[in-house]
C-alpha atoms as a PDB file:
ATOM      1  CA  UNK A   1     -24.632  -2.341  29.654  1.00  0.00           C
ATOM      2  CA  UNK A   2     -21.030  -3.199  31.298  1.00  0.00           C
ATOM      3  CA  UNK A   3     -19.706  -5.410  28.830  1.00  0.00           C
ATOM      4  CA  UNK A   4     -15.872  -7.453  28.655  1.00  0.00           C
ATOM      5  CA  UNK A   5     -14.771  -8.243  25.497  1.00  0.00           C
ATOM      6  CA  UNK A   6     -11.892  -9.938  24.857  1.00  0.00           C
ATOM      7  CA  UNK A   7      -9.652 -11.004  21.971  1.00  0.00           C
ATOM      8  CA  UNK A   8      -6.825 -13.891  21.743  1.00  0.00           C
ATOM      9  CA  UNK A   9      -7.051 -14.671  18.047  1.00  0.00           C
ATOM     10  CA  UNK A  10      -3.406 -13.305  17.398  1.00  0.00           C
ATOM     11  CA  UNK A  11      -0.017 -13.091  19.331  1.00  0.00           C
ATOM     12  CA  UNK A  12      -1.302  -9.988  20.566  1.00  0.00           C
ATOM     13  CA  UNK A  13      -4.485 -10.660  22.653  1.00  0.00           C
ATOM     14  CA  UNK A  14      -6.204  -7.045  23.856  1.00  0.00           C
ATOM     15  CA  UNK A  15      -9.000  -6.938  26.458  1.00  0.00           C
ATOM     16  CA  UNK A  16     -11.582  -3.862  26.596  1.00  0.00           C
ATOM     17  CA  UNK A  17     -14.222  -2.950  29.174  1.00  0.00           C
ATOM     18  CA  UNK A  18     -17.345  -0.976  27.810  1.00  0.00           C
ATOM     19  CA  UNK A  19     -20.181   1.155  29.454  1.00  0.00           C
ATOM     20  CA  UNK A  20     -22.767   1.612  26.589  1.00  0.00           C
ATOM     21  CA  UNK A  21     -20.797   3.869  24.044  1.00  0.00           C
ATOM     22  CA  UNK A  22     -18.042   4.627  26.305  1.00  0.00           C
ATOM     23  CA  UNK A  23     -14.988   2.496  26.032  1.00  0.00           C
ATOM     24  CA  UNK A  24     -13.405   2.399  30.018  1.00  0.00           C
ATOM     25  CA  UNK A  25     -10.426   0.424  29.254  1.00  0.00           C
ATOM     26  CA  UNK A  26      -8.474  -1.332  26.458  1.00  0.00           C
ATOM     27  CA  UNK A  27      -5.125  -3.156  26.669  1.00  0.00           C
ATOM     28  CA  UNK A  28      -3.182  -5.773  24.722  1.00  0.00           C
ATOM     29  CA  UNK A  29      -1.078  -7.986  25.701  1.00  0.00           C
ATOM     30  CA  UNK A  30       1.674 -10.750  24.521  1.00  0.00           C
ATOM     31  CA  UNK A  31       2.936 -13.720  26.107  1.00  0.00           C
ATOM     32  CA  UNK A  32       5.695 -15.965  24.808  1.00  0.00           C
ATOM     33  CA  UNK A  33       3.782 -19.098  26.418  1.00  0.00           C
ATOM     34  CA  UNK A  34       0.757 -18.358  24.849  1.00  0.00           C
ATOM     35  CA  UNK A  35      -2.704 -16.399  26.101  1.00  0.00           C
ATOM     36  CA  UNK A  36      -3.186 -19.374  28.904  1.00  0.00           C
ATOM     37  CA  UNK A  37      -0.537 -17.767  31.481  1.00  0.00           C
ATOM     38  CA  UNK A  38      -1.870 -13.926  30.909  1.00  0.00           C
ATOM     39  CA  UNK A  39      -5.406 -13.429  30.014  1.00  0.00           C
ATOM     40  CA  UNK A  40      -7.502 -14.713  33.441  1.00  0.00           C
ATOM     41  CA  UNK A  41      -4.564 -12.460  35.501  1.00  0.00           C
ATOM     42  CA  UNK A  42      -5.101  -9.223  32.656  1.00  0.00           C
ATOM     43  CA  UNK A  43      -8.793  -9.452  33.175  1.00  0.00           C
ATOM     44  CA  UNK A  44      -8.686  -9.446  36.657  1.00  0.00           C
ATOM     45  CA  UNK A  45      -5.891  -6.433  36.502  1.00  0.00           C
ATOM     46  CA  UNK A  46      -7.883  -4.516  34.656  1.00  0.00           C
ATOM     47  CA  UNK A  47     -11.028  -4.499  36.319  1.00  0.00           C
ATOM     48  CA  UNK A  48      -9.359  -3.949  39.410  1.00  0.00           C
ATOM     49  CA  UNK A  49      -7.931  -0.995  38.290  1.00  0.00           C
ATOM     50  CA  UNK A  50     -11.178   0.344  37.603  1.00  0.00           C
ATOM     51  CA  UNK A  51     -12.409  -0.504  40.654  1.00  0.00           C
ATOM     52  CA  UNK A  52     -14.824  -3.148  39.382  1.00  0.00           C
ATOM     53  CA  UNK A  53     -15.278  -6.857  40.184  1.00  0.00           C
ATOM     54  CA  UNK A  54     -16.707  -9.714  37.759  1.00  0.00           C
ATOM     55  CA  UNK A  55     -20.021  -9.252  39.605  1.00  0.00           C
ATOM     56  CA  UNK A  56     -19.635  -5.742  38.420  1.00  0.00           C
ATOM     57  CA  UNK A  57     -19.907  -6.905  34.352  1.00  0.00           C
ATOM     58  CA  UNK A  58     -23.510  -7.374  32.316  1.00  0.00           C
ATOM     59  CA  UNK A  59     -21.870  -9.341  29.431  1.00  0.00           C
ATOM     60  CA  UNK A  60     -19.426 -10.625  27.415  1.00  0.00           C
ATOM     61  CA  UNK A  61     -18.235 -11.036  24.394  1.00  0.00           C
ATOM     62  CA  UNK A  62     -15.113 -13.193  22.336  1.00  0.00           C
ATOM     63  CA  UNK A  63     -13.669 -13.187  18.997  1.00  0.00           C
ATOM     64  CA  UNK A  64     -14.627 -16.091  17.405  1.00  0.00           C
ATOM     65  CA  UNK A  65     -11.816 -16.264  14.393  1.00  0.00           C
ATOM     66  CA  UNK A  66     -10.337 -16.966  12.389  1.00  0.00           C
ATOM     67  CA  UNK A  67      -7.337 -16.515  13.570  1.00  0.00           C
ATOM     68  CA  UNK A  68      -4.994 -18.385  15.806  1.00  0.00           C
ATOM     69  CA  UNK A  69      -6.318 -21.809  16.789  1.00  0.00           C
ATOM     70  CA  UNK A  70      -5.179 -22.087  20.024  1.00  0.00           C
ATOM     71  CA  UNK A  71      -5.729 -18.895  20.824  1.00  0.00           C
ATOM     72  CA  UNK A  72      -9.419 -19.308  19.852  1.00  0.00           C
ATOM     73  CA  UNK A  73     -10.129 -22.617  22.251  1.00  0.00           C
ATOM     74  CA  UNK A  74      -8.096 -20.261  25.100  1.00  0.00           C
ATOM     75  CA  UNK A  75     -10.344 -16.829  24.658  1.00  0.00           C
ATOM     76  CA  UNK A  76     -13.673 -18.845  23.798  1.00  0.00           C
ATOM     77  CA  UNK A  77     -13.257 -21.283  26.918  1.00  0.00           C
ATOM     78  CA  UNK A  78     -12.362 -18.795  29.257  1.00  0.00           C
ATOM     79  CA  UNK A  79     -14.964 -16.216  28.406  1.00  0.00           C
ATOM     80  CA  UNK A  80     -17.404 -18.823  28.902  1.00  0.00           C
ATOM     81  CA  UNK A  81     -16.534 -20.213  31.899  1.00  0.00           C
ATOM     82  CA  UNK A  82     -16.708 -16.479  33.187  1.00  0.00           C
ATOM     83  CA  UNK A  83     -20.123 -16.253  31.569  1.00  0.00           C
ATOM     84  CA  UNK A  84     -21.141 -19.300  33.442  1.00  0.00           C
ATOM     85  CA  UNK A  85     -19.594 -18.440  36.876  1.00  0.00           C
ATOM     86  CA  UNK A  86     -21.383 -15.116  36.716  1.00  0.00           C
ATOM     87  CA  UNK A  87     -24.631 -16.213  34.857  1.00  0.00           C
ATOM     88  CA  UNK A  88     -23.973 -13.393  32.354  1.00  0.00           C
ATOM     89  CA  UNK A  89     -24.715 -13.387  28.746  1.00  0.00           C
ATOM     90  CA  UNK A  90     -22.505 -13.959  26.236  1.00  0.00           C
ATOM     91  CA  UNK A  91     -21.532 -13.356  22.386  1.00  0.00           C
ATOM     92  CA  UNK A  92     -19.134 -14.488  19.520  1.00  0.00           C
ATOM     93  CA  UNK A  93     -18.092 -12.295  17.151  1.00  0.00           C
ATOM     94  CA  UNK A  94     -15.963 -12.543  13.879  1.00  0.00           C
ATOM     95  CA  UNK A  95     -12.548 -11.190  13.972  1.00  0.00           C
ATOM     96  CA  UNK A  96     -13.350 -10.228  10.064  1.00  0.00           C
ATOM     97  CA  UNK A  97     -16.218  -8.149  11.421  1.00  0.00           C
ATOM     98  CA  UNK A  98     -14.308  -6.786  14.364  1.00  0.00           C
ATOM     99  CA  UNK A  99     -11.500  -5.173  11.959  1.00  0.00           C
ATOM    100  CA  UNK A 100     -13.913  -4.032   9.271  1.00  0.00           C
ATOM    101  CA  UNK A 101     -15.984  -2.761  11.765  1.00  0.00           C
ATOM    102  CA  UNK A 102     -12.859  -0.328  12.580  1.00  0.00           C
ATOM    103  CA  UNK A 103     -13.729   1.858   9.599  1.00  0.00           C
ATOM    104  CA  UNK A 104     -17.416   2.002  10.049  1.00  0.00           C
ATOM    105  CA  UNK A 105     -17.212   6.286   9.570  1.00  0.00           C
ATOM    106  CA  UNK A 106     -16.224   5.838   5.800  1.00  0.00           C
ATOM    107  CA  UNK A 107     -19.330   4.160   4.804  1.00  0.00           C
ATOM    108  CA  UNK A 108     -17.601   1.939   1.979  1.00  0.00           C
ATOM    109  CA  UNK A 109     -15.817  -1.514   1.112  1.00  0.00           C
ATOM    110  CA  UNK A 110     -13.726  -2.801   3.541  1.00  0.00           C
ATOM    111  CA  UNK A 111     -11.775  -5.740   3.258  1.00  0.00           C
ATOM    112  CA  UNK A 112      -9.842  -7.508   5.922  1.00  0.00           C
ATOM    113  CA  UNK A 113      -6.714  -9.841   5.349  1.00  0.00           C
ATOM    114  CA  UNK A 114      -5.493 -11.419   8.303  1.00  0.00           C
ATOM    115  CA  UNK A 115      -2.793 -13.921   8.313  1.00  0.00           C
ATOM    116  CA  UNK A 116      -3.590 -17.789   8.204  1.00  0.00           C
ATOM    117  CA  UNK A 117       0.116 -18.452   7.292  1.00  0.00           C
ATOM    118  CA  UNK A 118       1.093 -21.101   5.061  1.00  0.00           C
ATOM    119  CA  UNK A 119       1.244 -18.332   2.123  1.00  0.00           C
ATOM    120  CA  UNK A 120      -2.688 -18.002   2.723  1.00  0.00           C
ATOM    121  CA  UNK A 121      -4.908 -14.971   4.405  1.00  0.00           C
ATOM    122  CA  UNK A 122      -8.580 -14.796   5.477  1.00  0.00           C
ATOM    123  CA  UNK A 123     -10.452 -12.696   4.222  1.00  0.00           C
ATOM    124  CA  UNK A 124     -13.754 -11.588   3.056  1.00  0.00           C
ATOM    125  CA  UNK A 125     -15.067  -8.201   1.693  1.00  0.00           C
ATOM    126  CA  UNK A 126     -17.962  -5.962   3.287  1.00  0.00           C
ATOM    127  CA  UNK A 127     -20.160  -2.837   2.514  1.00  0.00           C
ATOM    128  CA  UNK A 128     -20.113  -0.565   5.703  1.00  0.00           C
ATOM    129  CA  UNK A 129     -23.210   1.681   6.604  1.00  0.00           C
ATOM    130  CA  UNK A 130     -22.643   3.411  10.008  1.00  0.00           C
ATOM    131  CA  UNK A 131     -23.065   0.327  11.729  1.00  0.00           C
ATOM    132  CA  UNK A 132     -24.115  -2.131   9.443  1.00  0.00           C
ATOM    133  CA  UNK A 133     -21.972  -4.699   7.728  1.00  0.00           C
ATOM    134  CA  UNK A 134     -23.370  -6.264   4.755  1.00  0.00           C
ATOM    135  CA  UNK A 135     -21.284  -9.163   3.700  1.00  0.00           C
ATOM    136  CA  UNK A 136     -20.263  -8.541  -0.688  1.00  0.00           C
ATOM    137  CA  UNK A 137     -17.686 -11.965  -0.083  1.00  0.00           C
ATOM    138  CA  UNK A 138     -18.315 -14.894   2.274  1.00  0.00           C
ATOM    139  CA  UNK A 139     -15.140 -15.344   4.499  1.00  0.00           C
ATOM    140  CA  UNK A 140     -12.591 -17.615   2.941  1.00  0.00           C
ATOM    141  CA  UNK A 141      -9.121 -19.310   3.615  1.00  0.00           C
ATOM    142  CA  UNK A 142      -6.909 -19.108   0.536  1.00  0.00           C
ATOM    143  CA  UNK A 143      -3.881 -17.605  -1.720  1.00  0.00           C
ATOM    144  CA  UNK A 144      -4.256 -13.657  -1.784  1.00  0.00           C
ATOM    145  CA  UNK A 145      -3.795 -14.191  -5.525  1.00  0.00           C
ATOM    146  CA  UNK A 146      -6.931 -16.162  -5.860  1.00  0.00           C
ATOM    147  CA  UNK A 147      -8.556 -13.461  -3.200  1.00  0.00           C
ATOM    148  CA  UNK A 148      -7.241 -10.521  -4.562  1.00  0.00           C
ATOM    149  CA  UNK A 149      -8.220 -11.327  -8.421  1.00  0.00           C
ATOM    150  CA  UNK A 150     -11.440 -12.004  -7.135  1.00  0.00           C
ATOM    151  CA  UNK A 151     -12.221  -8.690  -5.659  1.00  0.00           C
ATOM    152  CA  UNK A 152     -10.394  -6.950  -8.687  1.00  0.00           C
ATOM    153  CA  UNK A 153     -13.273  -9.013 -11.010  1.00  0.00           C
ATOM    154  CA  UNK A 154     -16.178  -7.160  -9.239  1.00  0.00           C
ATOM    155  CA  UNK A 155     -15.467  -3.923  -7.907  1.00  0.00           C
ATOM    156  CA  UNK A 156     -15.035  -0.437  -9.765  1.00  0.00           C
ATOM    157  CA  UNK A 157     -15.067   1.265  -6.200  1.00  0.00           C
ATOM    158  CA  UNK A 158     -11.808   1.686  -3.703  1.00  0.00           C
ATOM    159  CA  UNK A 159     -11.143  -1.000  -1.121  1.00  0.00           C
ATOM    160  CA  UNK A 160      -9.816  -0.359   2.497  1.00  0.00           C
ATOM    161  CA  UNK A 161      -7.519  -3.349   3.001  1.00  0.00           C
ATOM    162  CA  UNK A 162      -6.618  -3.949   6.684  1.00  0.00           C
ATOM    163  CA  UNK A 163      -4.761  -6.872   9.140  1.00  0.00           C
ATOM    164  CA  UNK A 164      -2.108  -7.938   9.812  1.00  0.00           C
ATOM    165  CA  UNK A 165      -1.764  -9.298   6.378  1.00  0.00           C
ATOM    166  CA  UNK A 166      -1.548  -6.728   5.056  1.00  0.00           C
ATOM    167  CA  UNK A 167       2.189  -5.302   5.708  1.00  0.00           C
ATOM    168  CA  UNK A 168       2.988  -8.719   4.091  1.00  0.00           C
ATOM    169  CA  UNK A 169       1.218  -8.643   0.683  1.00  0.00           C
ATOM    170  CA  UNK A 170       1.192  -4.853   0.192  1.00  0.00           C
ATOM    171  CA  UNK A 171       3.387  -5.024  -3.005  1.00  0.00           C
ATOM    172  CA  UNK A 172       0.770  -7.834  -4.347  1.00  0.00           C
ATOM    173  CA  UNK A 173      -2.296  -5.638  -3.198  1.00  0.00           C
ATOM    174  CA  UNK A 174      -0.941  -2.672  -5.009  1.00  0.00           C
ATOM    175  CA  UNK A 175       0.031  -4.660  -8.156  1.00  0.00           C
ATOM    176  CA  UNK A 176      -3.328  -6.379  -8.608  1.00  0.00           C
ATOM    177  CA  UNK A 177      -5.947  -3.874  -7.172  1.00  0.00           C
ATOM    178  CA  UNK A 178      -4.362  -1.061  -8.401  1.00  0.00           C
ATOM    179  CA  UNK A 179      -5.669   2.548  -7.942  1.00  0.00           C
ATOM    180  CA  UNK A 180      -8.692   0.739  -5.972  1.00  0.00           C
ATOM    181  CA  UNK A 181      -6.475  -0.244  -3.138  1.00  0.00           C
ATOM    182  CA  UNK A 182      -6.269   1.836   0.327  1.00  0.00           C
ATOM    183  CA  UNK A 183      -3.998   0.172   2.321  1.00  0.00           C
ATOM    184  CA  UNK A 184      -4.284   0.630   6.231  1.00  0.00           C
ATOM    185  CA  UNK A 185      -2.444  -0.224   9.193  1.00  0.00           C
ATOM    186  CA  UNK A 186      -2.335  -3.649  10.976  1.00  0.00           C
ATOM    187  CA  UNK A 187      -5.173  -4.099  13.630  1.00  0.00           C
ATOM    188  CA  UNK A 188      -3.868  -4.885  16.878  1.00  0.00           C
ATOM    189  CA  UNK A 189      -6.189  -4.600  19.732  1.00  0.00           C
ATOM    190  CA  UNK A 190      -9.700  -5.702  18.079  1.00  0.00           C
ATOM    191  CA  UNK A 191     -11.716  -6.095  21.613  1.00  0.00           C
ATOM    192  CA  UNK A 192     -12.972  -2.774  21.914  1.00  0.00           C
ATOM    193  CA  UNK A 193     -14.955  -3.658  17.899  1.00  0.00           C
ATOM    194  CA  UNK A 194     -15.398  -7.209  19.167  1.00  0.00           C
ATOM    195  CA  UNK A 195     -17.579  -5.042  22.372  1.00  0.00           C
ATOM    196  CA  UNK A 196     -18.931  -2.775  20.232  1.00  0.00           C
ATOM    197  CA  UNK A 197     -20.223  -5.201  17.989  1.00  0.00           C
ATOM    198  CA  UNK A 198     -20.967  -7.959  21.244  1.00  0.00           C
ATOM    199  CA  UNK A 199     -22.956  -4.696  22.973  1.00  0.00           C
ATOM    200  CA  UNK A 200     -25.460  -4.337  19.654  1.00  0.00           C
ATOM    201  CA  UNK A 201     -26.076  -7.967  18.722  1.00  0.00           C
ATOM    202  CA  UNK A 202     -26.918  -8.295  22.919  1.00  0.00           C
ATOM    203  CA  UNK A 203     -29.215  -5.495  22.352  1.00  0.00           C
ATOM    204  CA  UNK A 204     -31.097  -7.086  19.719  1.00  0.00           C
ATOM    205  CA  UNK A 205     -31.474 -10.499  21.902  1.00  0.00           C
ATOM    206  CA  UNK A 206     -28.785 -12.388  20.456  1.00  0.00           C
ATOM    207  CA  UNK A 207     -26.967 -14.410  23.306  1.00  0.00           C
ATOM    208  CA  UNK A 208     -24.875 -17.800  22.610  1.00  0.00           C
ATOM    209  CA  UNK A 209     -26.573 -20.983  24.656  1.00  0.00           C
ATOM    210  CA  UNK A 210     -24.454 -22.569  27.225  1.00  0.00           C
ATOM    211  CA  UNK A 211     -21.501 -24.017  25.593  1.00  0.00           C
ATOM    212  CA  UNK A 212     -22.585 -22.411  22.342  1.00  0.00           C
ATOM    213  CA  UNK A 213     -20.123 -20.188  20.747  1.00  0.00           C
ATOM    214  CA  UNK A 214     -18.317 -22.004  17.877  1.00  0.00           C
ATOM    215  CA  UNK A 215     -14.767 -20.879  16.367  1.00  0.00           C
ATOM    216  CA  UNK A 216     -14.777 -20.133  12.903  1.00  0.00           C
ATOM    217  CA  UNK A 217     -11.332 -21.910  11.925  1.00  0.00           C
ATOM    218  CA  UNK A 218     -12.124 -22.014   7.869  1.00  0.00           C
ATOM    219  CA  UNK A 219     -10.019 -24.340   7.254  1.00  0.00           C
ATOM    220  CA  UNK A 220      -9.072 -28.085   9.255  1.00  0.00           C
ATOM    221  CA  UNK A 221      -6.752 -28.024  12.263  1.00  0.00           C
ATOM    222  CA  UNK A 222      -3.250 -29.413  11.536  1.00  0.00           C
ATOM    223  CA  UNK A 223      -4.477 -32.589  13.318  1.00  0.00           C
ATOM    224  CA  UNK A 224      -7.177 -33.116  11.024  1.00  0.00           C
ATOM    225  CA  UNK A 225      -5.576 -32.321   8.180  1.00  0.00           C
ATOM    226  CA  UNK A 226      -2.547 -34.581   8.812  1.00  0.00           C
ATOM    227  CA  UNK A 227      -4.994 -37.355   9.484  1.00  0.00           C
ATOM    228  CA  UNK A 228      -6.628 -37.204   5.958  1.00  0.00           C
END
């Protein structure tokens, strides 16, 4: 399976192109404007330098969140108005899976913190298995005090912490988890584990309907949330 993935749920958006297990390209990119002006042109860059065409890919798949908002709408609507235009399945897939899924060879807890600003992260915890995620703590929107002392209450084994949260609560991670903490670098370019991922829920006949693939904001736009 050919597959695009494609992530613009942070300021850095990346872009991968897979063939089964083999990953043929992966960039990121930043725009000050936003992921609008770049990502169409970067896709089509991209596969031209491999010498492919959108006829050329079997699938695709899109980070879902959370993460940025706009970015979201931008990467969801435009990797499904490719999907449509080519009549090529496509697939969401968490950004929380996508960076846990980046330490899938240590076969332990993993927990992602990715920024959400406004003092809060997202997060959740899982247990990896090769290539299965099993979810210990639903994804949640909140302080990392509240997160951390959560994860603190219920594990006795070490946690891989990793995001782009985590540069900016290490001292807090340390102080609350302790000796259980392994801190990791910030996770940049998630589409090649968003294709990964996209490539083995395909496999197993999972495909979004038309107009089906739903971000996963947990928590109300600022719209909403100045309206109430």
């Amino acid at each position: 399976m050919r597959l695009l993935a494609v992530d613009t749920t942070s300021v850095l958006g990346s872009i991968a192109v897979l063939e089964g297990d083999t990953v043929r390209a992966r960039e990121g990119f930043e725009t000050p404007a936003g992921h609008a002006q770049r990502l169409l042109p970067e896709i089509d860059r991209i596969l031209g330098s491999l010498g492919l065409s959108l006829a050329d890919i079997e699938a695709f798949a899109v980070a879902v969140g959370p993460g940025s908002f706009t970015g979201l709408r931008i990467g969801i609507a435009s990797v499904e108005g490719l999907a449509f235009a080519t009549g090529r399945p496509v697939v969401g897939v968490s950004t929380l899976d996508a960076t846990a899924s980046r330490y899938r060879a240590r076969a332990r807890l993993v927990a992602p913190l990715l920024d959400a600003r406004r003092e809060e992260i997202y997060g959740a915890l899982f247990r990896i298995d090769g290539d299965v995620l099993e979810t210990v703590v639903d994804p949640v929107c909140e302080r990392p005090q509240a997160f951390l002392a959560r994860l603190r209450g219920m594990s006795r084994e070490p946690i891989v912490f990793a995001g782009d949260a985590v540069a900016l609560y290490a001292t807090l991670v340390r102080r609350v988890m302790g000796e259980l903490a392994d801190l990791e670098e910030s996770v940049v370019k998630l589409a090649e584990e968003v294709g990964r991922i996209g490539r083995k829920r395909l496999e197993e006949g999972e495909a979004a309907p038309l107009g089906g693939l739903r971000a996963q904001y947990l928590r109300l736009p600022d719209a909403q949330r100045t309206r109430r």
